[in-house]
N, C-alpha and C. Protein backbone atom coordinates (compact mmCIF):
# COMPACT_ATOMS: atom_id res chain seq x y z
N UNK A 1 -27.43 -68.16 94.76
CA UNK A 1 -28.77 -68.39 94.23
C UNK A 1 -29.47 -69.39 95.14
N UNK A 2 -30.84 -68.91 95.54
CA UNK A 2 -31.84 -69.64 96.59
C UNK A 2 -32.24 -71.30 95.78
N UNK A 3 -32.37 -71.76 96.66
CA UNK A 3 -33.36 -72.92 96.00
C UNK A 3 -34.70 -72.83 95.45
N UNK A 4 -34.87 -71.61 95.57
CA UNK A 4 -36.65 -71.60 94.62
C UNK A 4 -35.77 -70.70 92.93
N UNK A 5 -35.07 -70.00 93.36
CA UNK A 5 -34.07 -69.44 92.44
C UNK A 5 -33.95 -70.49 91.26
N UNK A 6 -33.22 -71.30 91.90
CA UNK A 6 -32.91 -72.86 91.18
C UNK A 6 -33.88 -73.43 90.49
N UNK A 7 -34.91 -73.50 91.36
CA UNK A 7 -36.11 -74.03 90.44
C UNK A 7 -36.81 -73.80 89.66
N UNK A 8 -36.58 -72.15 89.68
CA UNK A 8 -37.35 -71.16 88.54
C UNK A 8 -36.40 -71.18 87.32
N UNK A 9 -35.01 -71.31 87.83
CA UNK A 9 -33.92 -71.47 86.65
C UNK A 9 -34.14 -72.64 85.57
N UNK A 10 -34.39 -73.99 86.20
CA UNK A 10 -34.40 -74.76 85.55
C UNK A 10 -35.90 -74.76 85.08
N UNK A 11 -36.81 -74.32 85.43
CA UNK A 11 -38.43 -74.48 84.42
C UNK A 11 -38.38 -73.34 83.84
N UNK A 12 -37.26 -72.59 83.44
CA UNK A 12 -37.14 -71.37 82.52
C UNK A 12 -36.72 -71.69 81.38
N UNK A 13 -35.43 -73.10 81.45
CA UNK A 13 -34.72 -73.84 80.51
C UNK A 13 -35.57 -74.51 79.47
N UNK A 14 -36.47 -75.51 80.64
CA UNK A 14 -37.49 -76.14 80.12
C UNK A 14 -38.59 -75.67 79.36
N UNK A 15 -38.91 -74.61 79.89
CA UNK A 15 -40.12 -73.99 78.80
C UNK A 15 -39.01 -73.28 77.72
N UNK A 16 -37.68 -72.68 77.88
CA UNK A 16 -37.09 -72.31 76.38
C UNK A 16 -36.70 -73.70 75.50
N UNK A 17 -36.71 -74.88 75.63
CA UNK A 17 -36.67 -75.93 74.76
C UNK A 17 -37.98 -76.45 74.40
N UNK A 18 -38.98 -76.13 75.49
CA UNK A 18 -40.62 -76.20 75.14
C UNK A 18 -41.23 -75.05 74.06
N UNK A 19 -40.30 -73.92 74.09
CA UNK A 19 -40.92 -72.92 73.14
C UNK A 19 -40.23 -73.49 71.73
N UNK A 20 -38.70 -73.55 71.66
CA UNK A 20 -38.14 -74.00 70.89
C UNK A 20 -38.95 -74.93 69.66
N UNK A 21 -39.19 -75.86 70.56
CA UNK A 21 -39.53 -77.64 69.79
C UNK A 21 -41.00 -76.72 69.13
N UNK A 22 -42.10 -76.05 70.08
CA UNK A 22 -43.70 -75.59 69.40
C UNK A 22 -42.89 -74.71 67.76
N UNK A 23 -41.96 -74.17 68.06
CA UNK A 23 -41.43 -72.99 67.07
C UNK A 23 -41.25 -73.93 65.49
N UNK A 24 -40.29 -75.01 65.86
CA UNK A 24 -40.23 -75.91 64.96
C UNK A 24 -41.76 -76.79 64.16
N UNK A 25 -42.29 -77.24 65.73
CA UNK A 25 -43.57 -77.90 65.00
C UNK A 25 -44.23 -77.14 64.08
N UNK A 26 -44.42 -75.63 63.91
CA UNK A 26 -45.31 -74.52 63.89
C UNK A 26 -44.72 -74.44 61.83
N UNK A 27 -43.32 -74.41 62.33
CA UNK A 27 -42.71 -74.19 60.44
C UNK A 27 -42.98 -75.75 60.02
N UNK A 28 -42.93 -76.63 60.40
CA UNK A 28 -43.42 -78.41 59.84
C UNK A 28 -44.51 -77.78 59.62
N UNK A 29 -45.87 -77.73 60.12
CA UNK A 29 -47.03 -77.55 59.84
C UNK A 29 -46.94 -76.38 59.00
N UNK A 30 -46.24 -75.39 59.00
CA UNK A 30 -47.01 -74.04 58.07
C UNK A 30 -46.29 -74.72 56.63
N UNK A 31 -45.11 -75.40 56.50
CA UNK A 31 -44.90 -76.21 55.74
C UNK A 31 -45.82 -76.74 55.05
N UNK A 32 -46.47 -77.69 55.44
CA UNK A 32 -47.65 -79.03 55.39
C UNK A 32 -49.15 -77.81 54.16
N UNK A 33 -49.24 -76.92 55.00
CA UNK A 33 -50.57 -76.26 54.85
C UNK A 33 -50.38 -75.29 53.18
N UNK A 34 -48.82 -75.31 53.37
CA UNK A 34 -48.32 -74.39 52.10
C UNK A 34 -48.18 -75.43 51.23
N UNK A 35 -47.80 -76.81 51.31
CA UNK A 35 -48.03 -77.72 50.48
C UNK A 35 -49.22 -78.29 49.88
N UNK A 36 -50.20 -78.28 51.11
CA UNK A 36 -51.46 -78.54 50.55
C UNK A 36 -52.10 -77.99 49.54
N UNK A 37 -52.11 -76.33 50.12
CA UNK A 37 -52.55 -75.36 49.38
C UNK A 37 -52.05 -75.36 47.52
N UNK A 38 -50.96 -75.63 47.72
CA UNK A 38 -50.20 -75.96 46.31
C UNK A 38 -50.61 -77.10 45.31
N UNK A 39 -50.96 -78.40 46.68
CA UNK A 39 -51.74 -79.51 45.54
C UNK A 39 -53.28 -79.25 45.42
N UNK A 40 -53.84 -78.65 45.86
CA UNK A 40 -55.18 -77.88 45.48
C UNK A 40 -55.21 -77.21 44.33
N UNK A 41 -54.25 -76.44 44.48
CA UNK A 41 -54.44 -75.31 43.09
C UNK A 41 -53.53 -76.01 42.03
N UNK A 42 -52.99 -77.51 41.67
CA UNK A 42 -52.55 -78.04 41.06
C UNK A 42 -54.11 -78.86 40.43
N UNK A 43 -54.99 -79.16 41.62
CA UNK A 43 -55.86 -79.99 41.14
C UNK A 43 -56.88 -79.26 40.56
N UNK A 44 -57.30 -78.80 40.72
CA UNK A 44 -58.18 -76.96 40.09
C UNK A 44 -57.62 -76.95 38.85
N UNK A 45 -55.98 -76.86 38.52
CA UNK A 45 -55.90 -76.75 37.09
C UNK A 45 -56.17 -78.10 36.37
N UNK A 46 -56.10 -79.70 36.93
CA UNK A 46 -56.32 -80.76 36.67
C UNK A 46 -58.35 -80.57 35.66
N UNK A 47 -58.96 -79.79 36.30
CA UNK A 47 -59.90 -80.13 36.02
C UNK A 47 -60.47 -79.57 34.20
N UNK A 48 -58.87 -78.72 33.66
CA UNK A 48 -59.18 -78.25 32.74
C UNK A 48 -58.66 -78.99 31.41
N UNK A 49 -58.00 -80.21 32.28
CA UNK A 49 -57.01 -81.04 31.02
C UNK A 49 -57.92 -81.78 30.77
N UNK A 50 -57.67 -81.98 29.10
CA UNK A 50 -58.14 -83.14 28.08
C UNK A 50 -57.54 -84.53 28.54
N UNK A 51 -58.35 -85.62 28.13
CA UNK A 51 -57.73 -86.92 28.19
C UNK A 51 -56.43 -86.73 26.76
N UNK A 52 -55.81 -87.42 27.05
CA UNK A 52 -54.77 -87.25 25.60
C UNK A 52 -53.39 -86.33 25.84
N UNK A 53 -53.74 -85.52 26.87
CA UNK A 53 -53.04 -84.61 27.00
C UNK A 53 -51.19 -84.90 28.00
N UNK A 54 -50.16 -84.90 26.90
CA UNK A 54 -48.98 -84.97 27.21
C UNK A 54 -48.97 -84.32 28.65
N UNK A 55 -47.94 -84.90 30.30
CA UNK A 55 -47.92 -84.04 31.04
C UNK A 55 -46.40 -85.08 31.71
N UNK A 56 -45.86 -84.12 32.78
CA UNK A 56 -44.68 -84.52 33.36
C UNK A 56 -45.18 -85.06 34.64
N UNK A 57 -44.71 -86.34 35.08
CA UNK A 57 -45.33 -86.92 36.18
C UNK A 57 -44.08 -87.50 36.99
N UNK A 58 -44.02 -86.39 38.39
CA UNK A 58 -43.19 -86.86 39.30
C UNK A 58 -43.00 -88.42 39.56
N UNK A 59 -41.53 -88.92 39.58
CA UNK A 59 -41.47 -89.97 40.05
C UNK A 59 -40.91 -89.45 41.03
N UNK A 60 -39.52 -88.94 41.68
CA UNK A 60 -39.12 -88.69 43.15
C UNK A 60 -38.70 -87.40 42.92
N UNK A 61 -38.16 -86.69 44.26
CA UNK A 61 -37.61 -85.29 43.63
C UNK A 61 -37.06 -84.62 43.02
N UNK A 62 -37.53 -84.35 42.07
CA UNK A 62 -36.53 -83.81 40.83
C UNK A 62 -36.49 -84.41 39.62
N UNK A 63 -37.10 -85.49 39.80
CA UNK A 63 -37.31 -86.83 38.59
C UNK A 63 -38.82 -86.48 37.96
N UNK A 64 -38.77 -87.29 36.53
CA UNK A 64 -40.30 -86.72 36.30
C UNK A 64 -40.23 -87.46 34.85
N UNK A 65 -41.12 -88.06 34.31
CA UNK A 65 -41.47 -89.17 33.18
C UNK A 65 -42.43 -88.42 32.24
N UNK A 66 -42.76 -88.14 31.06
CA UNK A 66 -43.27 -88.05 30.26
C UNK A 66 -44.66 -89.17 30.59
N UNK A 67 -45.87 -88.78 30.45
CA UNK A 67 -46.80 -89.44 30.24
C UNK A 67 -48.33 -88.55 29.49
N UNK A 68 -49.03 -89.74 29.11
CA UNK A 68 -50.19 -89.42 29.20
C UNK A 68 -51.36 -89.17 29.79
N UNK A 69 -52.36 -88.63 30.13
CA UNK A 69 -53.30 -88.12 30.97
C UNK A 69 -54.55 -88.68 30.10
N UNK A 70 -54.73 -90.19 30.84
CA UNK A 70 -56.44 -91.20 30.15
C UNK A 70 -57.41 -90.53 30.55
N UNK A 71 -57.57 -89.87 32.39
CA UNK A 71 -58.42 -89.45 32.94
C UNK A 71 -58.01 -88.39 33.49
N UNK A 72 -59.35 -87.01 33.43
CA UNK A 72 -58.41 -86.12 34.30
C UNK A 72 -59.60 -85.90 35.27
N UNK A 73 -60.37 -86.43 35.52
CA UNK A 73 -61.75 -86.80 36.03
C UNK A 73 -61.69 -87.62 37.26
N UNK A 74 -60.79 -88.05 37.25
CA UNK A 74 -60.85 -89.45 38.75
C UNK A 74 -59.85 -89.63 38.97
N UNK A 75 -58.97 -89.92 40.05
CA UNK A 75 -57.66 -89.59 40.76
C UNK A 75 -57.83 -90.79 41.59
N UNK A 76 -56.51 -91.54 41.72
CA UNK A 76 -56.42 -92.45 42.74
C UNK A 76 -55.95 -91.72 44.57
N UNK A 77 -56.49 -92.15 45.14
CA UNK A 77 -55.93 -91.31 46.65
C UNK A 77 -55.87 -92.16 47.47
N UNK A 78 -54.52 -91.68 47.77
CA UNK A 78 -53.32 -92.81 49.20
C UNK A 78 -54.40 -92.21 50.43
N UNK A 79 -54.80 -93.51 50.83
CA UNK A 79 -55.90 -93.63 52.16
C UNK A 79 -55.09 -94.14 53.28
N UNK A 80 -53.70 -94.36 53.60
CA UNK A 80 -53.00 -95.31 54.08
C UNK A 80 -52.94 -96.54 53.78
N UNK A 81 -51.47 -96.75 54.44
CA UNK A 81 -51.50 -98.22 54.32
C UNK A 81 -51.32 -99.02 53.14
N UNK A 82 -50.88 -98.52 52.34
CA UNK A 82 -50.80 -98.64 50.90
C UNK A 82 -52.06 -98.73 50.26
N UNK A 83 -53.03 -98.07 50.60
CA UNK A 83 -54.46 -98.52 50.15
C UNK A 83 -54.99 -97.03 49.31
N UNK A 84 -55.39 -97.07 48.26
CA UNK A 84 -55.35 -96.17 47.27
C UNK A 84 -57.31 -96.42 47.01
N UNK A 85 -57.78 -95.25 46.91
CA UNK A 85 -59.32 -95.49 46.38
C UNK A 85 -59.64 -94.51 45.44
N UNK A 86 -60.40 -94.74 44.44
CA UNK A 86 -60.41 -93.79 43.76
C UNK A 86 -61.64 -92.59 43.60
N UNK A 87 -60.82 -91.31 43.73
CA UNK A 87 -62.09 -89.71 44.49
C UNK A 87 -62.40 -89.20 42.69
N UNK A 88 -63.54 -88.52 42.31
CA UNK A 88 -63.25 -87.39 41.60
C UNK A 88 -62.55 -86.12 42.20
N UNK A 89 -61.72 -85.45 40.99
CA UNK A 89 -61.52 -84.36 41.10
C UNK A 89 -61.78 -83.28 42.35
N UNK A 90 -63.03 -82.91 42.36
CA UNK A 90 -63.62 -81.90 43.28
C UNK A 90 -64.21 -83.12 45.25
N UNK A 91 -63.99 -84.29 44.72
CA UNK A 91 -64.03 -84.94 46.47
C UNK A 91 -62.60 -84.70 46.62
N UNK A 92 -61.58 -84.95 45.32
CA UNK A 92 -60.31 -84.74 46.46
C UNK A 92 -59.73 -83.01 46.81
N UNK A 93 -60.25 -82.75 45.73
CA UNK A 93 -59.93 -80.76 46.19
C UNK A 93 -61.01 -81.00 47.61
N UNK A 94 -62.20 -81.39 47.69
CA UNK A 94 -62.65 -81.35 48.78
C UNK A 94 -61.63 -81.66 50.45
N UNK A 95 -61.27 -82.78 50.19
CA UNK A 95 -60.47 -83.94 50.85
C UNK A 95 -58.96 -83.08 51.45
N UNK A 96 -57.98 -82.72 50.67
CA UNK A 96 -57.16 -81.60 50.55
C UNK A 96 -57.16 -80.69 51.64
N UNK A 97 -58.70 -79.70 51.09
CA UNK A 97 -58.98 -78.64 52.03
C UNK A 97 -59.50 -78.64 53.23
N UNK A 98 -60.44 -80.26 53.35
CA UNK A 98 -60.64 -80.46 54.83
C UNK A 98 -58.88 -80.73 55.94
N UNK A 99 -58.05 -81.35 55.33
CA UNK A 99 -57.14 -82.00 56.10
C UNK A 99 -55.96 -80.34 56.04
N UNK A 100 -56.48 -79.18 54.78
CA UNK A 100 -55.53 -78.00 55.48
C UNK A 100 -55.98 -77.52 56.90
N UNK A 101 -57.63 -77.30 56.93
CA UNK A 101 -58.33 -76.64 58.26
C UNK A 101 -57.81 -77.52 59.49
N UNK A 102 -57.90 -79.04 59.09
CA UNK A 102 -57.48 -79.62 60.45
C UNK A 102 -55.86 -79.34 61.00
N UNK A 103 -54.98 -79.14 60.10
CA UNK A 103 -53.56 -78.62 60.01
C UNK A 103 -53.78 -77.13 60.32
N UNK A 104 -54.71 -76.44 60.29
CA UNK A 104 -54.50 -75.34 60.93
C UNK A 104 -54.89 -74.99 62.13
N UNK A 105 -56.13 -75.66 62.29
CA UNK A 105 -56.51 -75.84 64.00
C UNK A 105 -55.62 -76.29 64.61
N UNK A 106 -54.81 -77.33 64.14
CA UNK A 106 -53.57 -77.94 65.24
C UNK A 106 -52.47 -76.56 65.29
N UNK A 107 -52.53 -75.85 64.26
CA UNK A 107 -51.39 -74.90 64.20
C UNK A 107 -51.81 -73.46 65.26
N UNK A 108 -53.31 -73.15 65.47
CA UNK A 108 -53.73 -72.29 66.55
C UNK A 108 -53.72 -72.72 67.92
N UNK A 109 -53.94 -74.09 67.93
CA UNK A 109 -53.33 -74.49 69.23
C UNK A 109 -52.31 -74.49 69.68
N UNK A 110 -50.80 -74.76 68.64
CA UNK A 110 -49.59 -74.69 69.04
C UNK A 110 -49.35 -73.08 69.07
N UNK A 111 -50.31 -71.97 68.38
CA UNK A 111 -49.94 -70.80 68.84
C UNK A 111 -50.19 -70.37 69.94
N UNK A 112 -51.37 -70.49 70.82
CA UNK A 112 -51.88 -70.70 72.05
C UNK A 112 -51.04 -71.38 73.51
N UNK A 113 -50.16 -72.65 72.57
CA UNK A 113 -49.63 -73.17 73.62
C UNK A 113 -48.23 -72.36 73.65
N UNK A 114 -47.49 -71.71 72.59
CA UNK A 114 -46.48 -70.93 72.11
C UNK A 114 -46.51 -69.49 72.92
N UNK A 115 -47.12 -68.58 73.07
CA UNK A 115 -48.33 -67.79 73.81
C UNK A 115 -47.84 -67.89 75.28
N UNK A 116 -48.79 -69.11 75.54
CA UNK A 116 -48.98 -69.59 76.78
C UNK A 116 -46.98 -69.63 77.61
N UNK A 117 -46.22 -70.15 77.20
CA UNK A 117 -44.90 -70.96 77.23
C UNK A 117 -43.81 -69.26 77.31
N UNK A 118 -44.52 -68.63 76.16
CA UNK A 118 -43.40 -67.39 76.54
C UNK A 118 -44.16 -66.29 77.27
N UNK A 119 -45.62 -66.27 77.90
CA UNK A 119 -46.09 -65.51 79.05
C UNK A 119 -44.89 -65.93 80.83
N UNK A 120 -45.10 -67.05 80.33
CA UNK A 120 -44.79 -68.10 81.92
C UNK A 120 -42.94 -68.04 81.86
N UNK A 121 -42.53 -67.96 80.28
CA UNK A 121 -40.94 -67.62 80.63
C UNK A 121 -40.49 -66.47 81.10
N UNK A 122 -41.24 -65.53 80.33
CA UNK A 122 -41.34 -63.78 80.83
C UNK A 122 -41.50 -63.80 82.04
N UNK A 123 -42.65 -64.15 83.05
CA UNK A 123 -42.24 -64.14 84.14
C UNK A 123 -41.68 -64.43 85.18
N UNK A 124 -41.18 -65.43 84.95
CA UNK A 124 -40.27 -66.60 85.50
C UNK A 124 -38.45 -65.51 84.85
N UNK A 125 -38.41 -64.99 84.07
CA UNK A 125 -37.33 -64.36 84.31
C UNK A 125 -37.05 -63.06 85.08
N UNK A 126 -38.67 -62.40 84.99
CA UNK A 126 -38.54 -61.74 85.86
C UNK A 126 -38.50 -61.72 86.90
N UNK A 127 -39.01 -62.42 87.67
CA UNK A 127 -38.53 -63.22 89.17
C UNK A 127 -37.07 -63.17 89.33
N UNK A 128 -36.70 -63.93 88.27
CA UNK A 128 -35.23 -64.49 88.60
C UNK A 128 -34.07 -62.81 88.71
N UNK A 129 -34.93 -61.83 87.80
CA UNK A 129 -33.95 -60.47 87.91
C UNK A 129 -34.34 -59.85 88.75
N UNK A 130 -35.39 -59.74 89.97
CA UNK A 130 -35.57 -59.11 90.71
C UNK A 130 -34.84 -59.06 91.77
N UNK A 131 -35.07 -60.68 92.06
CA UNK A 131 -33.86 -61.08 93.15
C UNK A 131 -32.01 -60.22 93.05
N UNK A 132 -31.64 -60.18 91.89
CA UNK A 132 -30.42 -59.77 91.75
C UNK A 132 -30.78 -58.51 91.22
N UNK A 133 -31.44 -57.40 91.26
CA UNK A 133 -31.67 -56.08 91.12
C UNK A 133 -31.71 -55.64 92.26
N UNK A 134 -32.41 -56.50 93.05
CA UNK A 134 -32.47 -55.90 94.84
C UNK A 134 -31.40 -56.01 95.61
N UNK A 135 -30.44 -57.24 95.25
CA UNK A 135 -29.10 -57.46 95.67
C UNK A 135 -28.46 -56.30 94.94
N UNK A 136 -28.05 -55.75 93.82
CA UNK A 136 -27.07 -54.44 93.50
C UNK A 136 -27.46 -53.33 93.81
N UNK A 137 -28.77 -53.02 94.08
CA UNK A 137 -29.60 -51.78 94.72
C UNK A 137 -28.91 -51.46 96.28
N UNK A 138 -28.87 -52.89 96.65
CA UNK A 138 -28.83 -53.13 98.45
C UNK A 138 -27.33 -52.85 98.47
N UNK A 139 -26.81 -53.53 98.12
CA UNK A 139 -24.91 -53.10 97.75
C UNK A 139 -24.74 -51.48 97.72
N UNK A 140 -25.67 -51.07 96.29
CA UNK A 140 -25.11 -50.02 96.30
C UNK A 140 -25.37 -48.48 97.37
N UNK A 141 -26.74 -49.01 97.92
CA UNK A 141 -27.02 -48.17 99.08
C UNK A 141 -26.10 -48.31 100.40
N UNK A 142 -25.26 -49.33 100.96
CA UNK A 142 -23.96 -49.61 101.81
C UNK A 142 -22.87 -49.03 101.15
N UNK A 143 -22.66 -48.38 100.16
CA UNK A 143 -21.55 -47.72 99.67
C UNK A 143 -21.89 -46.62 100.27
C-alpha cells in the first residue's frame, strides 16, 4: 500500500468515527425533540384542569407524589441557573415549540453534515478498491 493509499486509509477511519459520533448526536437530538413534543401535548392537556384537581407529580424517575393543582394557568419555568420565572400556559407551549424548531435545525444540519461525511467515505473507498482491482486484473492478465 502507497503512501497516498495510507492517507486515504486513515481519513476513511476518521470520517467512519466522524459519521459514527453525527449518528449518535442525531438519536440524542431526535430524542430531545420527541421529548419536547411530549411536554407540549402534556401542557395542552394542562390547560383543561380545574384548580382543585388531584394529579401525580414527578419527583425523579419513576417516583411521583400525590398533589394538588392551585393553578393550572401559570407554570414556573427553569430559565437556567437555578432561576425559575413564571410563563402562562400558552408562552410556555409557545417556549417548548420554539426550542423543538431550534433542535431541529441543528438536527438538518447534522443531516447535511452526515450526507456530506458518507459522500467523501464512498469515495475515498473507492479509490482505495481501485488500486487493488487493477492489481488482480494485472495479475490475472500475466497468467
Amino acid at each position: 500500500m502507497g503512501k497516498e493509499d495510507q492517507q486515504k486509509y486513515l481519513e476513511l477511519q476518521m470520517l467512519d468515527q466522524q459519521i459514527k459520533q453525527i449518528q449518535k448526536n442525531l438519536e440524542l437530538i431526535d430524542n430531545q425533540i420527541s421529548e419536547l413534543a411530549q411536554i407540549s401535548q402534556s401542557l395542552e392537556e394542562l390547560r383543561d384542569v380545574k384548580p382543585g384537581t388531584e394529579a401525580f407529580v414527578p419527583i425523579t424517575g419513576g417516583v411521583f407524589i400525590k398533589a394538588e393543582i392551585k393553578d393550572s394557568k401559570n407554570l414556573l419555568v427553569n430559565v437556567g441557573a437555578g432561576a425559575t420565572v413564571e410563563k402562562s400556559v400558552p408562552d410556555t407551549i409557545d417556549l417548548i415549540n420554539n426550542q423543538k424548531k431550534e433542535i431541529e435545525s441543528a438536527r438538518e444540519e447534522l443531516l447535511e453534515q452526515l450526507k456530506d461525511a458518507v459522500k467523501k467515505a464512498r469515495e475515498l473507498q473507492g479509490d482505495l478498491a481501485t488500486p487493488a482491482e487493477n492489481s488482480i486484473a494485472e495479475n490475472k492478465s500475466k497468467e
